[in-house]
N, C-alpha and C. Protein backbone atom coordinates (compact mmCIF):
# COMPACT_ATOMS: atom_id res chain seq x y z
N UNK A 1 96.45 99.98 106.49
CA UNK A 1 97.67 100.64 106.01
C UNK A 1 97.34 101.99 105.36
N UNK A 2 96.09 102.06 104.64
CA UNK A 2 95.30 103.07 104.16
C UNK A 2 95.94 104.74 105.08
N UNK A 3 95.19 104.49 106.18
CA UNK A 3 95.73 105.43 107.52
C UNK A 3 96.73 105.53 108.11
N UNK A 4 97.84 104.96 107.82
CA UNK A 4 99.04 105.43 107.43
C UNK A 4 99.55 106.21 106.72
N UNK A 5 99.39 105.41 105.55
CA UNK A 5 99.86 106.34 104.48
C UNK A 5 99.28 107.96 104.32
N UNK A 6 97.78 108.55 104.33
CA UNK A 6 97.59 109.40 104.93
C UNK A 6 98.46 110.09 105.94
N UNK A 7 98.34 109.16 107.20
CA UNK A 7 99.50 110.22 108.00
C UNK A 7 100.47 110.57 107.71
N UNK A 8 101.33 109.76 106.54
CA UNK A 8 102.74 110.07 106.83
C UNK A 8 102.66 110.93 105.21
N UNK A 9 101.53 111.16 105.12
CA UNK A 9 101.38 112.49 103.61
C UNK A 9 101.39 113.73 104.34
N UNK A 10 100.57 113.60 105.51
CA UNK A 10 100.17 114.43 105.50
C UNK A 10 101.30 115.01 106.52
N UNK A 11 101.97 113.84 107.62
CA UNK A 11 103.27 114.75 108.37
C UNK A 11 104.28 114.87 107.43
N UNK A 12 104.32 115.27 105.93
CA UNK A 12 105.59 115.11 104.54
C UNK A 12 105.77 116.81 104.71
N UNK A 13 104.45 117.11 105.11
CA UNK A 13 104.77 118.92 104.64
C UNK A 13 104.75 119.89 106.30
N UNK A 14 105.80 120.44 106.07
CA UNK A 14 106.14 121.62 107.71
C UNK A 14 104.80 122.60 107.76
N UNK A 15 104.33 122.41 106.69
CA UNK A 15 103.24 123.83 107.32
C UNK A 15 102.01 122.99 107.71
N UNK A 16 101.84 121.16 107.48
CA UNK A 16 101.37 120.59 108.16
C UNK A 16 101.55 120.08 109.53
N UNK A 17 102.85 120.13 109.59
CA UNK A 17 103.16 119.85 111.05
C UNK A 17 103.41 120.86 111.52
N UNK A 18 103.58 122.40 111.37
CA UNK A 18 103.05 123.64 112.12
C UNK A 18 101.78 123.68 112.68
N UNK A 19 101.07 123.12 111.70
CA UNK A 19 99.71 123.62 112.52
C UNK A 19 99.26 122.26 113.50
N UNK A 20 99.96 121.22 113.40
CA UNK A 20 99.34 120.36 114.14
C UNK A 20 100.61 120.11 115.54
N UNK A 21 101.80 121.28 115.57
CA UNK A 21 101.90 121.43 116.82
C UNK A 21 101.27 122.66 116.98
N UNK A 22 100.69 123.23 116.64
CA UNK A 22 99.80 124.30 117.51
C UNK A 22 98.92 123.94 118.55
N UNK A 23 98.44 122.87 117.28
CA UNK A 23 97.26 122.10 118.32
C UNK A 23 97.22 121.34 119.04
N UNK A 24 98.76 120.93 119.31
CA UNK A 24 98.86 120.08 120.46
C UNK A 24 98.66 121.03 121.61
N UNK A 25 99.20 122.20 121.34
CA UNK A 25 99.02 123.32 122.57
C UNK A 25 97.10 123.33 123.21
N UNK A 26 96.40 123.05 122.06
CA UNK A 26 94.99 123.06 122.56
C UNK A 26 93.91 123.67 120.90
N UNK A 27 92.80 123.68 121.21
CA UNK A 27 91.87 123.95 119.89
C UNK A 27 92.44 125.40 119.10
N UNK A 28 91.76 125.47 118.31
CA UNK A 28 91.96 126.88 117.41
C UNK A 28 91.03 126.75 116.51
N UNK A 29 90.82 128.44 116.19
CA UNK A 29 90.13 128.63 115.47
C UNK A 29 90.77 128.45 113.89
N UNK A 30 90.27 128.26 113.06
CA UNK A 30 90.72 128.22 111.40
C UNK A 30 91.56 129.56 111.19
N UNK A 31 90.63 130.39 111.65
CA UNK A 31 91.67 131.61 111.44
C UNK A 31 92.95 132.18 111.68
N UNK A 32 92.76 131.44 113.27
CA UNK A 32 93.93 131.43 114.35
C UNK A 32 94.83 130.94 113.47
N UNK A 33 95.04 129.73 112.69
CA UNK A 33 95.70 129.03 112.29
C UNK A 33 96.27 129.16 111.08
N UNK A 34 95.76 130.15 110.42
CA UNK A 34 96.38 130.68 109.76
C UNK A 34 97.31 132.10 109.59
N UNK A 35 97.38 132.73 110.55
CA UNK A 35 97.74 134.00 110.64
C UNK A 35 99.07 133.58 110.50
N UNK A 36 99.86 132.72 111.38
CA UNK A 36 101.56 132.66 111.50
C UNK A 36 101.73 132.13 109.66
N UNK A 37 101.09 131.99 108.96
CA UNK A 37 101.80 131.74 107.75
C UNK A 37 101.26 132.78 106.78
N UNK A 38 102.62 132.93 105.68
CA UNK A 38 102.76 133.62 104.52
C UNK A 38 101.63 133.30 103.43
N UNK A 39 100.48 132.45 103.35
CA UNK A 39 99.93 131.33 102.36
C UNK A 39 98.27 131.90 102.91
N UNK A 40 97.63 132.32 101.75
CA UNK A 40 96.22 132.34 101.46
C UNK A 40 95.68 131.81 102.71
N UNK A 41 93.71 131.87 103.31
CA UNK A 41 93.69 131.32 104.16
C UNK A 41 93.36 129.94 103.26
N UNK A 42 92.92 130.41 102.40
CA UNK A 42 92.65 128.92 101.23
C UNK A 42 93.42 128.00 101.55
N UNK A 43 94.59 128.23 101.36
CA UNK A 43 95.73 127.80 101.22
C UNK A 43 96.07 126.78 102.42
N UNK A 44 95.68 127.48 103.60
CA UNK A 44 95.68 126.76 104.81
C UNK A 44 94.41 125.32 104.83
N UNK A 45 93.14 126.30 104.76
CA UNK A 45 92.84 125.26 104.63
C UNK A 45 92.73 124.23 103.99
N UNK A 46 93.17 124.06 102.99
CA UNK A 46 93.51 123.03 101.60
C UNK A 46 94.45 121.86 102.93
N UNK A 47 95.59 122.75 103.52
CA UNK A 47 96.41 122.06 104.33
C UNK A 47 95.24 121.37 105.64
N UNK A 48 94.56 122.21 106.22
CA UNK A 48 93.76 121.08 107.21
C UNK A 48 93.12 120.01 106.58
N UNK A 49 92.40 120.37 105.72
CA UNK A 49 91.78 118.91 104.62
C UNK A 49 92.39 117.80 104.93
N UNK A 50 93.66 118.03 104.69
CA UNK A 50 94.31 116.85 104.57
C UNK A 50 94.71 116.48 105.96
N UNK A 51 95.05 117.00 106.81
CA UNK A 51 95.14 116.76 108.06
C UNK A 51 93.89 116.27 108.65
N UNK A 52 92.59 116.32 108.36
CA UNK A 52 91.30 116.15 108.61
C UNK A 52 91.28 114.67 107.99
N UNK A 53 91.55 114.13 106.53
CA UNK A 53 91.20 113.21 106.11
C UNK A 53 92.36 112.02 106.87
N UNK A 54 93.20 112.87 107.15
CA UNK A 54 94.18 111.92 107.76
C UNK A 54 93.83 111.33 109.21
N UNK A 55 92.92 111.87 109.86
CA UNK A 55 92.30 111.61 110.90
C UNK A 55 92.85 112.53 112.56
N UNK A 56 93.87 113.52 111.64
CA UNK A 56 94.86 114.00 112.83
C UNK A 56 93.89 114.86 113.39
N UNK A 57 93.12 115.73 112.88
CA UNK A 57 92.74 116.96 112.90
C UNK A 57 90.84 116.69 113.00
N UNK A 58 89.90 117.02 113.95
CA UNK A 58 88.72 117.04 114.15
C UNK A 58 88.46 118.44 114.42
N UNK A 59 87.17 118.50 113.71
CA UNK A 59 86.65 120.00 113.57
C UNK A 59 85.15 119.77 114.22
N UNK A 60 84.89 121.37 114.64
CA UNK A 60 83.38 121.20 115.60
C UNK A 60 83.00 122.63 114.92
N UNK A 61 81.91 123.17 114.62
CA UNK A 61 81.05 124.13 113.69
C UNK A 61 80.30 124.58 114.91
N UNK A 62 80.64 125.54 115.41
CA UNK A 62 79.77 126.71 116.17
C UNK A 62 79.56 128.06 115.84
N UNK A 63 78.11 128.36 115.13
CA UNK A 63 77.81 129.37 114.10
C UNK A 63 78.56 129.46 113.28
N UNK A 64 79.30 130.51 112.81
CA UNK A 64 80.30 130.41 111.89
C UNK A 64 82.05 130.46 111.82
N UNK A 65 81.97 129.94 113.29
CA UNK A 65 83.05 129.49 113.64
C UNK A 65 83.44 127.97 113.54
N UNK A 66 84.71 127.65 113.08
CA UNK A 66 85.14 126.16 112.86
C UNK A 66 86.14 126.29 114.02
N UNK A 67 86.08 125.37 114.52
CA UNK A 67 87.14 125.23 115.91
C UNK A 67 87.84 123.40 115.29
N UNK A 68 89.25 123.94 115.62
CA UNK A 68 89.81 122.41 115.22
C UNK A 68 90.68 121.71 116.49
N UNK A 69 90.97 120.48 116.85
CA UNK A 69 91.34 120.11 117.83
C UNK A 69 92.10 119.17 116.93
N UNK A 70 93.53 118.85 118.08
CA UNK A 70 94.14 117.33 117.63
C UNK A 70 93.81 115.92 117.88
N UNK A 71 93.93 115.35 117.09
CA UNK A 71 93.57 114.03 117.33
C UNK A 71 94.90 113.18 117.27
N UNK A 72 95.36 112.39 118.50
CA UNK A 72 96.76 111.98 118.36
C UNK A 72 96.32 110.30 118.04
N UNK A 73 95.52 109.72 117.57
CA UNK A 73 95.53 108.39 117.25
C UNK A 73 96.45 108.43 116.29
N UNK A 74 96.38 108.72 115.16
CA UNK A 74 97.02 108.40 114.04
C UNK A 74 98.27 108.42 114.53
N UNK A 75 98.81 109.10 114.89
CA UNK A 75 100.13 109.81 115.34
C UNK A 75 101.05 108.56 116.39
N UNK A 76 100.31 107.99 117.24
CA UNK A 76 100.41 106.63 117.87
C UNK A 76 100.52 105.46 116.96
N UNK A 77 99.40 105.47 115.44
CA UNK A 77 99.85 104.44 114.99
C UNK A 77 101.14 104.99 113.80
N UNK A 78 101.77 105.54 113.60
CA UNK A 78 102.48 106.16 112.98
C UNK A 78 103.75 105.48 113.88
N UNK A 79 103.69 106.14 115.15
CA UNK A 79 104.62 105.92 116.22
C UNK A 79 105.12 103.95 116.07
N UNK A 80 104.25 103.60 116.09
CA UNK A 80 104.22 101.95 116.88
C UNK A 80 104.72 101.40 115.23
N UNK A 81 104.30 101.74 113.87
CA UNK A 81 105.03 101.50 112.78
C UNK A 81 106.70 101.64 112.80
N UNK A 82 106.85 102.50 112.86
CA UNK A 82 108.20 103.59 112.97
C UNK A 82 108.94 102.01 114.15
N UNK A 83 108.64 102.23 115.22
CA UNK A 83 109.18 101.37 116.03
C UNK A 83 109.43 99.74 116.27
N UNK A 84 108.08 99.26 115.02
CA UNK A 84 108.26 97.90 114.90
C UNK A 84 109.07 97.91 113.04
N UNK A 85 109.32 98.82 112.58
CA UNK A 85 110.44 98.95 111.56
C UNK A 85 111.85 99.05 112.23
N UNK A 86 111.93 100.33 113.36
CA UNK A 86 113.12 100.34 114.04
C UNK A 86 113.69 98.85 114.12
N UNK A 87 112.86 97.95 115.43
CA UNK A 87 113.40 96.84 115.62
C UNK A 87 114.11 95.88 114.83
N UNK A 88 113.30 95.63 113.65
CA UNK A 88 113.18 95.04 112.42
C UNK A 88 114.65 95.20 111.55
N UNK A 89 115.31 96.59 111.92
CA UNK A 89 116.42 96.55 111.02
C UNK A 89 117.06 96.70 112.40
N UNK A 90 116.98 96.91 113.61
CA UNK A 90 118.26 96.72 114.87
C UNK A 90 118.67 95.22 114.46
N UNK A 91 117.49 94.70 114.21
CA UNK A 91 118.02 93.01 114.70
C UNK A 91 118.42 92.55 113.03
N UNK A 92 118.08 92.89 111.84
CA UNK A 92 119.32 93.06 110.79
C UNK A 92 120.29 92.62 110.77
N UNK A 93 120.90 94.71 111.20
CA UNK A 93 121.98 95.25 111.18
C UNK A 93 122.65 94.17 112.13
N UNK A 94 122.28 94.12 113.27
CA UNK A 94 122.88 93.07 114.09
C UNK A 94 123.32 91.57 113.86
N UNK A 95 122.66 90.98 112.86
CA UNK A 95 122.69 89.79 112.32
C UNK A 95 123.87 90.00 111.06
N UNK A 96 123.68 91.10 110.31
CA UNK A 96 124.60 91.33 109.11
C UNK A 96 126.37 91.35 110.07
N UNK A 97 126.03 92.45 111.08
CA UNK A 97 127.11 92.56 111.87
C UNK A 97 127.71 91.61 112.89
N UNK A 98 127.03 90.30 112.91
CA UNK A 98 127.62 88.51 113.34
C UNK A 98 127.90 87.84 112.10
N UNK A 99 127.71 88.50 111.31
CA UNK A 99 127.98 87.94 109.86
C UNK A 99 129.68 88.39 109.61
N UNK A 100 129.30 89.48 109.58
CA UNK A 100 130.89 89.89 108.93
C UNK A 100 131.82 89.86 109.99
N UNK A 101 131.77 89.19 111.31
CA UNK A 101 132.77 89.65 112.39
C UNK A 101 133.03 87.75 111.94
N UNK A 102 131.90 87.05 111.63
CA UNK A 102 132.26 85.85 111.19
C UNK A 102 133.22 85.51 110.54
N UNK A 103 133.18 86.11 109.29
CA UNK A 103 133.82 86.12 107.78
C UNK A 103 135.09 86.94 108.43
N UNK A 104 135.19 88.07 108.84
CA UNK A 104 137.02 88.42 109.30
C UNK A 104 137.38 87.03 110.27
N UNK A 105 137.26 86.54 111.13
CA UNK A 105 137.44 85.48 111.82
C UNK A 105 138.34 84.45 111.31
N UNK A 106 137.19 83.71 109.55
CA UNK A 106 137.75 82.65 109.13
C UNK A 106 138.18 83.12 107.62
N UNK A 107 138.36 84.53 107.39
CA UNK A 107 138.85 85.14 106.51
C UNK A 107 140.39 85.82 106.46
């Protein structure tokens, strides 16, 4: 659950999920990745950190270049949560809503 929660910190903020649809487009450089925003490059990277610890984001070190790529596991188990919650309250709502069509019935 650990890696969850991570993911869903780290998809909480837009300038985290800016940069991690960039990278769905394909790798980038650190730098690259920071140019479209208003915010220090510090600043950015403070934001990959966390995208890194979250497991979204893998980095590769060639000389003094950092190249970052996406990693969509997390993002799948994020997905398959989300969807076994969906169900979870369809079939509820659905049960609450044989409930009360009950109660007008013999009400």
């Amino acid at each position: 659950m650990m890696m969850l929660d991570d993911t869903m910190t780290a998809l909480a903020d837009p300038t985290r999920r800016a940069i991690l649809a960039r990278l769905a487009t394909g790798e980038a450089r650190v730098t690259e990745l920071a140019e479209p925003f208003p915010i220090s490059l510090n600043s950015v990277s403070k934001h990959i950190r966390m995208l890194e610890r979250a497991g979204l984001v893998t980095r590769r070190v060639r000389g003094r270049e950092h190249i970052l790529a996406l990693d969509p596991r997390p993002l799948d188990e994020a997905a398959r949560w989300i969807e076994d919650q969906r169900k979870l309250w369809a079939w509820r709502l659905e049960a609450l809503e044989d409930a009360l069509k009950e109660d007008q019935r013999h009400g």
